[in-house]
PDB file of N, CA and C in Angstrom:
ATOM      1  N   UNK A   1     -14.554  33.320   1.783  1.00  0.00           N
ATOM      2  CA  UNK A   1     -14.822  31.902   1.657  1.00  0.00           C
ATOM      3  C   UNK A   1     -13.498  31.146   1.698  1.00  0.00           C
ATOM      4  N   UNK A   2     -13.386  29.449   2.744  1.00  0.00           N
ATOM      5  CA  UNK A   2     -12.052  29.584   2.680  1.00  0.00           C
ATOM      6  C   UNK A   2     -11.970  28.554   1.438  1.00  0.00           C
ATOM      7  N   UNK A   3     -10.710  28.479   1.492  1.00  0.00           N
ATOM      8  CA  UNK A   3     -10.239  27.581  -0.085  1.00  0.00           C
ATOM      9  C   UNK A   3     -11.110  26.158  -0.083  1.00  0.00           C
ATOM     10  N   UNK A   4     -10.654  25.778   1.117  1.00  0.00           N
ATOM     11  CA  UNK A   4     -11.249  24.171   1.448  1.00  0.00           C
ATOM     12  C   UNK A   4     -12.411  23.784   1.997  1.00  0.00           C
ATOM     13  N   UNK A   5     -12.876  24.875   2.103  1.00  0.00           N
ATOM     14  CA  UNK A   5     -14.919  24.157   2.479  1.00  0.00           C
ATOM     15  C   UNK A   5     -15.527  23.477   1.918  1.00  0.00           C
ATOM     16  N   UNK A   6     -16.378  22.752   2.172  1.00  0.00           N
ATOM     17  CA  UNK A   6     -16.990  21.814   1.806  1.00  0.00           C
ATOM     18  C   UNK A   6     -16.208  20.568   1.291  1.00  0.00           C
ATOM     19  N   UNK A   7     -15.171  20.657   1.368  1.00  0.00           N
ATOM     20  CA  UNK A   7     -14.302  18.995   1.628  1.00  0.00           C
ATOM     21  C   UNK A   7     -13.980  18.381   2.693  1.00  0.00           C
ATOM     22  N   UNK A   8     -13.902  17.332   2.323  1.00  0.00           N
ATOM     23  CA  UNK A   8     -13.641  16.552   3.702  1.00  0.00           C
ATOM     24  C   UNK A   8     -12.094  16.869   4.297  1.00  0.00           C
ATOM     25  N   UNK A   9     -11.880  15.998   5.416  1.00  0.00           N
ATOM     26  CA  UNK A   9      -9.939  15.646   5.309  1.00  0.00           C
ATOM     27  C   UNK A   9      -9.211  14.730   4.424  1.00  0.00           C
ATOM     28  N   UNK A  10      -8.081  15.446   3.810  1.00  0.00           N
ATOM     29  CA  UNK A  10      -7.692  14.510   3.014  1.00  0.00           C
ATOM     30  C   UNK A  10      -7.617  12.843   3.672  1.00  0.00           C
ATOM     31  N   UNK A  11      -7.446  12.261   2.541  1.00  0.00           N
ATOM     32  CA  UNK A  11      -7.091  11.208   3.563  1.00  0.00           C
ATOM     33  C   UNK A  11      -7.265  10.273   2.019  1.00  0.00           C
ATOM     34  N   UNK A  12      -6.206   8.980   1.913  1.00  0.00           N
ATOM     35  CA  UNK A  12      -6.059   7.888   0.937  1.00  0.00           C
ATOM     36  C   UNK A  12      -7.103   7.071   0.483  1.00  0.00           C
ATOM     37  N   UNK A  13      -7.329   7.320  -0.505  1.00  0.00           N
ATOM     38  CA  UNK A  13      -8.651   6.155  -0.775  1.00  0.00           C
ATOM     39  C   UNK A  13      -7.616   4.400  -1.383  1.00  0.00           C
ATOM     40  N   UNK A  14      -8.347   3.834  -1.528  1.00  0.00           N
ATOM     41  CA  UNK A  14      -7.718   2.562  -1.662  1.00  0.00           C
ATOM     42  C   UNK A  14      -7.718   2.678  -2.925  1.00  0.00           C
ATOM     43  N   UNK A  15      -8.330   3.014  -3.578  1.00  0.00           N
ATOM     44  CA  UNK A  15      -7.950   3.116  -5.476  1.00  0.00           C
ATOM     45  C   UNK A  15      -6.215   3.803  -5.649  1.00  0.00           C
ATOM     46  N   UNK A  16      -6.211   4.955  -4.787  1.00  0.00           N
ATOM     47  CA  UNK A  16      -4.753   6.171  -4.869  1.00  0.00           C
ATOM     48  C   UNK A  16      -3.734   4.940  -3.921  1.00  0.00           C
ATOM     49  N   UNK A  17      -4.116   4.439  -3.476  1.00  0.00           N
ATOM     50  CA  UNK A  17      -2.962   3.072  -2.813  1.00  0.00           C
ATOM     51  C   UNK A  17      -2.671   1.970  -3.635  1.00  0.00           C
ATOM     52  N   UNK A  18      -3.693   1.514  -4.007  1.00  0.00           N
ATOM     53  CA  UNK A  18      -3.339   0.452  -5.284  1.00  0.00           C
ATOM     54  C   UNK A  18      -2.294   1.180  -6.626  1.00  0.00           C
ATOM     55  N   UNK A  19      -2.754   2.248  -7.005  1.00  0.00           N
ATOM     56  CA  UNK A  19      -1.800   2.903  -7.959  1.00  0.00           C
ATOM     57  C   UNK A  19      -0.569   3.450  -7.434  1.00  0.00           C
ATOM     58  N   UNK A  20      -0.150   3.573  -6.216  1.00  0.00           N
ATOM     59  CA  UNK A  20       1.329   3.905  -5.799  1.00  0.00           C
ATOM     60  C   UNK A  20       1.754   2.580  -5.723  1.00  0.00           C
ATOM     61  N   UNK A  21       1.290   1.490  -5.060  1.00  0.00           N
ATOM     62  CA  UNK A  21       1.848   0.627  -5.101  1.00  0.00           C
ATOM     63  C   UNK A  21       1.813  -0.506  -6.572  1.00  0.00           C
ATOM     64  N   UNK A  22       1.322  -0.248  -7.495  1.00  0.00           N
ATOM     65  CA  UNK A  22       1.601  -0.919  -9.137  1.00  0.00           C
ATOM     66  C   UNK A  22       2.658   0.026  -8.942  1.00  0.00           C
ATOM     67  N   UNK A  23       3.153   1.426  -9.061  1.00  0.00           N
ATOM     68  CA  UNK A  23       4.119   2.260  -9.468  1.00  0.00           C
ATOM     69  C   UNK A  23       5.307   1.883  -9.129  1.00  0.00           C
ATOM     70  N   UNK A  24       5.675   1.081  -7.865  1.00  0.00           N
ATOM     71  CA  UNK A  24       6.609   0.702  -7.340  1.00  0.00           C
ATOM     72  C   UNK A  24       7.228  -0.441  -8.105  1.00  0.00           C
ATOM     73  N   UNK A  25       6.081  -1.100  -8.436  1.00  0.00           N
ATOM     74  CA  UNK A  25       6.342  -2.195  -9.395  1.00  0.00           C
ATOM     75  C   UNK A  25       5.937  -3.587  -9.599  1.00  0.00           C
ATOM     76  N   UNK A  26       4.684  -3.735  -8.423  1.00  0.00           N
ATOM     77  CA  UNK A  26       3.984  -4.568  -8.184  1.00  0.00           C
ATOM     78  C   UNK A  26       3.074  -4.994  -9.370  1.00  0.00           C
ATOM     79  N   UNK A  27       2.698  -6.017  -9.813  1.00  0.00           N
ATOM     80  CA  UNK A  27       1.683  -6.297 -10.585  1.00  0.00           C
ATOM     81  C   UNK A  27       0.574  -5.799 -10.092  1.00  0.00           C
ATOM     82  N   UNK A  28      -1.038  -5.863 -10.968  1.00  0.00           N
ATOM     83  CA  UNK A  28      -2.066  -5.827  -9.960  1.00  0.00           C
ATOM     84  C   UNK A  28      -2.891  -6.945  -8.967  1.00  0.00           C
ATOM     85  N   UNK A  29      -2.463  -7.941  -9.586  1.00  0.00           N
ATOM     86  CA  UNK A  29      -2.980  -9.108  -8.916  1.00  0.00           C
ATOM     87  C   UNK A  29      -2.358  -9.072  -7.593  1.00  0.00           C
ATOM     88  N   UNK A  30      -1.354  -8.742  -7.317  1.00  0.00           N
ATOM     89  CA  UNK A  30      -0.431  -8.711  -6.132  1.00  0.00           C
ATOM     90  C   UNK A  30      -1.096  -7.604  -5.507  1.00  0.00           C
ATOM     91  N   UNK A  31      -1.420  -6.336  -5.920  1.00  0.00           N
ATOM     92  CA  UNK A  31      -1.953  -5.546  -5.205  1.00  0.00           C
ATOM     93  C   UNK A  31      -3.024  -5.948  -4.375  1.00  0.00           C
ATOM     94  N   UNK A  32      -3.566  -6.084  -5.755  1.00  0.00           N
ATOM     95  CA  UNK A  32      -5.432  -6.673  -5.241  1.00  0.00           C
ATOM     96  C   UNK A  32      -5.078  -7.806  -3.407  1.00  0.00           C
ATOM     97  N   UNK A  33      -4.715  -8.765  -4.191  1.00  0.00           N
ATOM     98  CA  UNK A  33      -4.272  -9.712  -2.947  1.00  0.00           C
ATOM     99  C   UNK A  33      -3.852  -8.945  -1.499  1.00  0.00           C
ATOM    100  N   UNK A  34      -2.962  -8.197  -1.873  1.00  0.00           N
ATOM    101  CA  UNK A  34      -2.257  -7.483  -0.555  1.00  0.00           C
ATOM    102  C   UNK A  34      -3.245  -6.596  -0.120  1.00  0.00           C
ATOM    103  N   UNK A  35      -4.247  -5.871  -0.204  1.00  0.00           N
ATOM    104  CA  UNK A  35      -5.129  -5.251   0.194  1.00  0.00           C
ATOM    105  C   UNK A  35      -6.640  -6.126   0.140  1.00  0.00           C
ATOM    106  N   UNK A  36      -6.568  -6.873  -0.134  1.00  0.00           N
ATOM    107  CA  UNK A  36      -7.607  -7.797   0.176  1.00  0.00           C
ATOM    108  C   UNK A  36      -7.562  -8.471   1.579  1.00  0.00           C
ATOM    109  N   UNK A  37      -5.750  -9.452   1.984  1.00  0.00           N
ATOM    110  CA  UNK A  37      -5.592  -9.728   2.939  1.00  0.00           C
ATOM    111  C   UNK A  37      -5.029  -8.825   3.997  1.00  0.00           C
ATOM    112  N   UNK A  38      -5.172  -7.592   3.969  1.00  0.00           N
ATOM    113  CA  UNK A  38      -5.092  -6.887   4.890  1.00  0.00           C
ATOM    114  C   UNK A  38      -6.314  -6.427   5.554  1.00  0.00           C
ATOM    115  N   UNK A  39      -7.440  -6.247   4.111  1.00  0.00           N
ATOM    116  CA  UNK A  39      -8.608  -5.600   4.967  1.00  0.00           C
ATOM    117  C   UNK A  39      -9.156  -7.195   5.473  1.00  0.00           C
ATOM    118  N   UNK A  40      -9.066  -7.927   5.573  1.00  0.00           N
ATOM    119  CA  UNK A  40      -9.974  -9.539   5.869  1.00  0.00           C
ATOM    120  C   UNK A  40      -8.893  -9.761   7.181  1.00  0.00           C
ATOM    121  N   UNK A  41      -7.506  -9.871   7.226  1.00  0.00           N
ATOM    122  CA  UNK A  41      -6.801 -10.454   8.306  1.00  0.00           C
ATOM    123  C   UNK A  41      -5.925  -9.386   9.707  1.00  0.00           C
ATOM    124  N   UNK A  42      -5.650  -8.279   8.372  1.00  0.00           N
ATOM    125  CA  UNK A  42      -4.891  -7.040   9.263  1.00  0.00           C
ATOM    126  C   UNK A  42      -5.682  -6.742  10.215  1.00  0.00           C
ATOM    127  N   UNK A  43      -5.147  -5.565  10.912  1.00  0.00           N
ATOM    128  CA  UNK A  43      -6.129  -4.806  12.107  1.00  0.00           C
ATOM    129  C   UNK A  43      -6.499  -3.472  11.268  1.00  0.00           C
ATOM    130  N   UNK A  44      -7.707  -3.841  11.686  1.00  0.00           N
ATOM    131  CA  UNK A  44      -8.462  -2.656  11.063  1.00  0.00           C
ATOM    132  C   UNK A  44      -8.558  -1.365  11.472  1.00  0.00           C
ATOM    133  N   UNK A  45      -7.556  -0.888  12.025  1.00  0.00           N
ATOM    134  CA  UNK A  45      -7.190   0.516  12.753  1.00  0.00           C
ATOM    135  C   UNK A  45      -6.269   1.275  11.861  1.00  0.00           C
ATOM    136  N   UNK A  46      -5.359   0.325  10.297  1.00  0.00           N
ATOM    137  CA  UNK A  46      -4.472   0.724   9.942  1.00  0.00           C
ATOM    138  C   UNK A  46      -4.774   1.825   8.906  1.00  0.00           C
ATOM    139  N   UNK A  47      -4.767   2.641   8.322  1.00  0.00           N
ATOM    140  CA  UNK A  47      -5.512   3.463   7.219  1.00  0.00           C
ATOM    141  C   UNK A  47      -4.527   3.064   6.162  1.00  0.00           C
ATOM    142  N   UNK A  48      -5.193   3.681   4.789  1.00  0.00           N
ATOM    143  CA  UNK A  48      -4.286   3.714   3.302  1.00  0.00           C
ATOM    144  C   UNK A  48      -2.801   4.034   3.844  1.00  0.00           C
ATOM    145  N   UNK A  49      -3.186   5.432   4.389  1.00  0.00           N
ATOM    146  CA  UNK A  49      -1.454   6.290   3.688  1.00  0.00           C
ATOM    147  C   UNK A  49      -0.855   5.207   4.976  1.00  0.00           C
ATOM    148  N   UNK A  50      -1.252   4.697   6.379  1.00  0.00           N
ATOM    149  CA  UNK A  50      -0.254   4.136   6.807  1.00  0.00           C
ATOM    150  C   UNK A  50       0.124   3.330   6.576  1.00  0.00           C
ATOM    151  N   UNK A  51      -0.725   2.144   5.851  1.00  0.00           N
ATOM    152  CA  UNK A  51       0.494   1.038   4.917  1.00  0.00           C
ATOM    153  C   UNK A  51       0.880   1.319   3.888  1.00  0.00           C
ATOM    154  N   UNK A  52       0.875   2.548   3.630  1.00  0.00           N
ATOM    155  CA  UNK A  52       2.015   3.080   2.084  1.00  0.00           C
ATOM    156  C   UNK A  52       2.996   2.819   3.063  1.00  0.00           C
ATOM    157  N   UNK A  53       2.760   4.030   3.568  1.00  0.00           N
ATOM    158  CA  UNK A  53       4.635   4.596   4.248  1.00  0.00           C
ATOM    159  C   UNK A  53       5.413   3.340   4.611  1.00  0.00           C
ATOM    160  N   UNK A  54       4.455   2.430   5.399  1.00  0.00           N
ATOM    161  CA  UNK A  54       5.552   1.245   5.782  1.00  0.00           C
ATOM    162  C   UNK A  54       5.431   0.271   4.874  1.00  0.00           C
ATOM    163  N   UNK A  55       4.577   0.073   3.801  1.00  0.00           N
ATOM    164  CA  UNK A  55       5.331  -0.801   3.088  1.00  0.00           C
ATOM    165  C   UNK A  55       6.387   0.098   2.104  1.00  0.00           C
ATOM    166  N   UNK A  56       6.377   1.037   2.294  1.00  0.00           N
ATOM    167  CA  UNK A  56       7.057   2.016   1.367  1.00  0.00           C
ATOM    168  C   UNK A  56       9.036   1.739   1.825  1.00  0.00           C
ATOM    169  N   UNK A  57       8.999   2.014   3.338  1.00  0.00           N
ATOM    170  CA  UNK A  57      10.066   1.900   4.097  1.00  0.00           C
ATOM    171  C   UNK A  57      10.537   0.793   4.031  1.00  0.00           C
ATOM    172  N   UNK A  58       9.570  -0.215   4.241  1.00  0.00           N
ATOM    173  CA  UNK A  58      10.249  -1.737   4.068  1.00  0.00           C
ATOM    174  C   UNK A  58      10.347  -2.092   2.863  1.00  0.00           C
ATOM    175  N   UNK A  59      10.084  -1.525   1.504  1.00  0.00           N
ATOM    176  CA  UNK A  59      10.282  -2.081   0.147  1.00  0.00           C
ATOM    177  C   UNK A  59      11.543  -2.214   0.074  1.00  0.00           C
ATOM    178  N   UNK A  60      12.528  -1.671   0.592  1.00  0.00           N
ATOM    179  CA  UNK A  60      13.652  -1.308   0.096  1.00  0.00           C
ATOM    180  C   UNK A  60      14.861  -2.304   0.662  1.00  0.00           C
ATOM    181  N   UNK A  61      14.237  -3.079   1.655  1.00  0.00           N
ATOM    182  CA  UNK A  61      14.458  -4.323   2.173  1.00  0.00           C
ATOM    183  C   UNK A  61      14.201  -5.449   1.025  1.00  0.00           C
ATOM    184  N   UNK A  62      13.139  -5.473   0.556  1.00  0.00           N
ATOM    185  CA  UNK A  62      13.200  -6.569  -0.103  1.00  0.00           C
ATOM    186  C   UNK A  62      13.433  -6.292  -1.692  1.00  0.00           C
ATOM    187  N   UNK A  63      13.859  -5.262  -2.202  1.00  0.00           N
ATOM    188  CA  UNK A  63      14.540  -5.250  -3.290  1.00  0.00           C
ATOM    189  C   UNK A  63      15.941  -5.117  -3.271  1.00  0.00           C
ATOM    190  N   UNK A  64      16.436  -4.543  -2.067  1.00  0.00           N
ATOM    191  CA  UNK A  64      17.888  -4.187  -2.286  1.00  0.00           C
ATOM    192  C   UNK A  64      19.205  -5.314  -2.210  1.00  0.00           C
ATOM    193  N   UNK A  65      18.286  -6.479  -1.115  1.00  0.00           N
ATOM    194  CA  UNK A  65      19.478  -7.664  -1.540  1.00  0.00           C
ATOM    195  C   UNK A  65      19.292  -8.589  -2.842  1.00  0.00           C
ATOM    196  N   UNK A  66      18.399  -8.716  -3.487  1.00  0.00           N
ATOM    197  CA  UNK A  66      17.843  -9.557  -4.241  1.00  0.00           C
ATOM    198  C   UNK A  66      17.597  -8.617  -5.507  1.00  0.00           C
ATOM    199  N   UNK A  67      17.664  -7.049  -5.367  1.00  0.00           N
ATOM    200  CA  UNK A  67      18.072  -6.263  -7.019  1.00  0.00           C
ATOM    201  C   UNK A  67      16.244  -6.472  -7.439  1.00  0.00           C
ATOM    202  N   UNK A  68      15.300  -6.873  -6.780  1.00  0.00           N
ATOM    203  CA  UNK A  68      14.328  -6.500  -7.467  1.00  0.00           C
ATOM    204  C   UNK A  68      13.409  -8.133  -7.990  1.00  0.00           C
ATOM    205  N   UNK A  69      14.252  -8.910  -7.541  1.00  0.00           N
ATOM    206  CA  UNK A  69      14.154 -10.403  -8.413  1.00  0.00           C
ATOM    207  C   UNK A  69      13.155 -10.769  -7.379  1.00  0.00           C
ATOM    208  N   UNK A  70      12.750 -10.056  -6.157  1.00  0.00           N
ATOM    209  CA  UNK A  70      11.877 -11.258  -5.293  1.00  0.00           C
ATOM    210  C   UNK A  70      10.350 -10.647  -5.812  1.00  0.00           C
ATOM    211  N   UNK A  71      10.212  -8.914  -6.259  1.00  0.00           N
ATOM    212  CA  UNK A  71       9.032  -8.581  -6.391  1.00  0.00           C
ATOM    213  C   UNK A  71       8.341  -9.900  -7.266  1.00  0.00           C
ATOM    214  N   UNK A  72       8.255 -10.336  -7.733  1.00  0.00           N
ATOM    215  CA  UNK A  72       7.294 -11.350  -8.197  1.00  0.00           C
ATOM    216  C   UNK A  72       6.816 -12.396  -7.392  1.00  0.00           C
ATOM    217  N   UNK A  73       7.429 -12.910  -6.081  1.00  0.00           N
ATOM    218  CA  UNK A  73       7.231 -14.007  -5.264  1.00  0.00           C
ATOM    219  C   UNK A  73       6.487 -13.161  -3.990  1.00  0.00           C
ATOM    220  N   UNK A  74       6.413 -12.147  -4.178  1.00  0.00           N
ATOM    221  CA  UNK A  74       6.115 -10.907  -2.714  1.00  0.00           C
ATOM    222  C   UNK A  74       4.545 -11.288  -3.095  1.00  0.00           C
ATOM    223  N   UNK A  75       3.840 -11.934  -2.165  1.00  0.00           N
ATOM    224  CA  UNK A  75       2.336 -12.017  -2.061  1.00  0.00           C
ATOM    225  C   UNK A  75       1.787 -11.662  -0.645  1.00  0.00           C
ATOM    226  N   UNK A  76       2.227 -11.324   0.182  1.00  0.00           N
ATOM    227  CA  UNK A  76       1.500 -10.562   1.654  1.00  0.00           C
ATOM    228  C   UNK A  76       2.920  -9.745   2.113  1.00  0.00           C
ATOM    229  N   UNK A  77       1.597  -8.757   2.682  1.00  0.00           N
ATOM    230  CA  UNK A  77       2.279  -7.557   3.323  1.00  0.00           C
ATOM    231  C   UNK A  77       0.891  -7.319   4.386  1.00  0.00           C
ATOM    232  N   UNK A  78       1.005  -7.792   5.374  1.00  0.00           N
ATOM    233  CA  UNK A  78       0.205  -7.468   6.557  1.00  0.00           C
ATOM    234  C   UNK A  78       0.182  -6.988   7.747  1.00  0.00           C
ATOM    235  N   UNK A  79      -0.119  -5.652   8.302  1.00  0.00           N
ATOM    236  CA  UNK A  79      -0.146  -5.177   9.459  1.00  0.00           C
ATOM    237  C   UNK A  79      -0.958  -5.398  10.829  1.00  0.00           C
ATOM    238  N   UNK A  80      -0.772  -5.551  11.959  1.00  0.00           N
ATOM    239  CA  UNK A  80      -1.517  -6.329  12.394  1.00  0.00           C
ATOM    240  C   UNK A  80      -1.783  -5.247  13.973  1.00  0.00           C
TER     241      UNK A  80
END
């Protein structure tokens, strides 16, 4: 029997995306928002883990000149 039968493919649910991204340091209201206007305006081709990684890659843009001071004004992150 193999290990992984009867599961699906992994793959990100939006609950496990909202909690990496609070971890980073986002409030939740900000979350909520940012995945709200992604699933309503983004393109809907994008999955969970692929707007981790790139908002993951680009976080580091907007904390590293500003030390962290803009996460509170950060309200969209949209892929399109």
């Amino acid at each position: 029997m193999a290990a992984d039968s009867g599961r699906k493919a992994a793959s990100m649910t939006t609950k496990r995306l909202k909690k990496l991204l609070m971890a980073m340091g986002l409030s939740r209201n900000q979350v909520n928002r940012m995945v709200k206007e992604q699933r309503g305006v983004g393109s809907k081709k994008v999955s969970n883990a692929l707007y981790y990684h790139v908002f993951k890659r680009n976080f580091k843009l907007f904390t590293s000149p500003c030390g962290g001071e803009v996460l509170p004004y950060l309200n969209s992150f949209v892929l399109q």
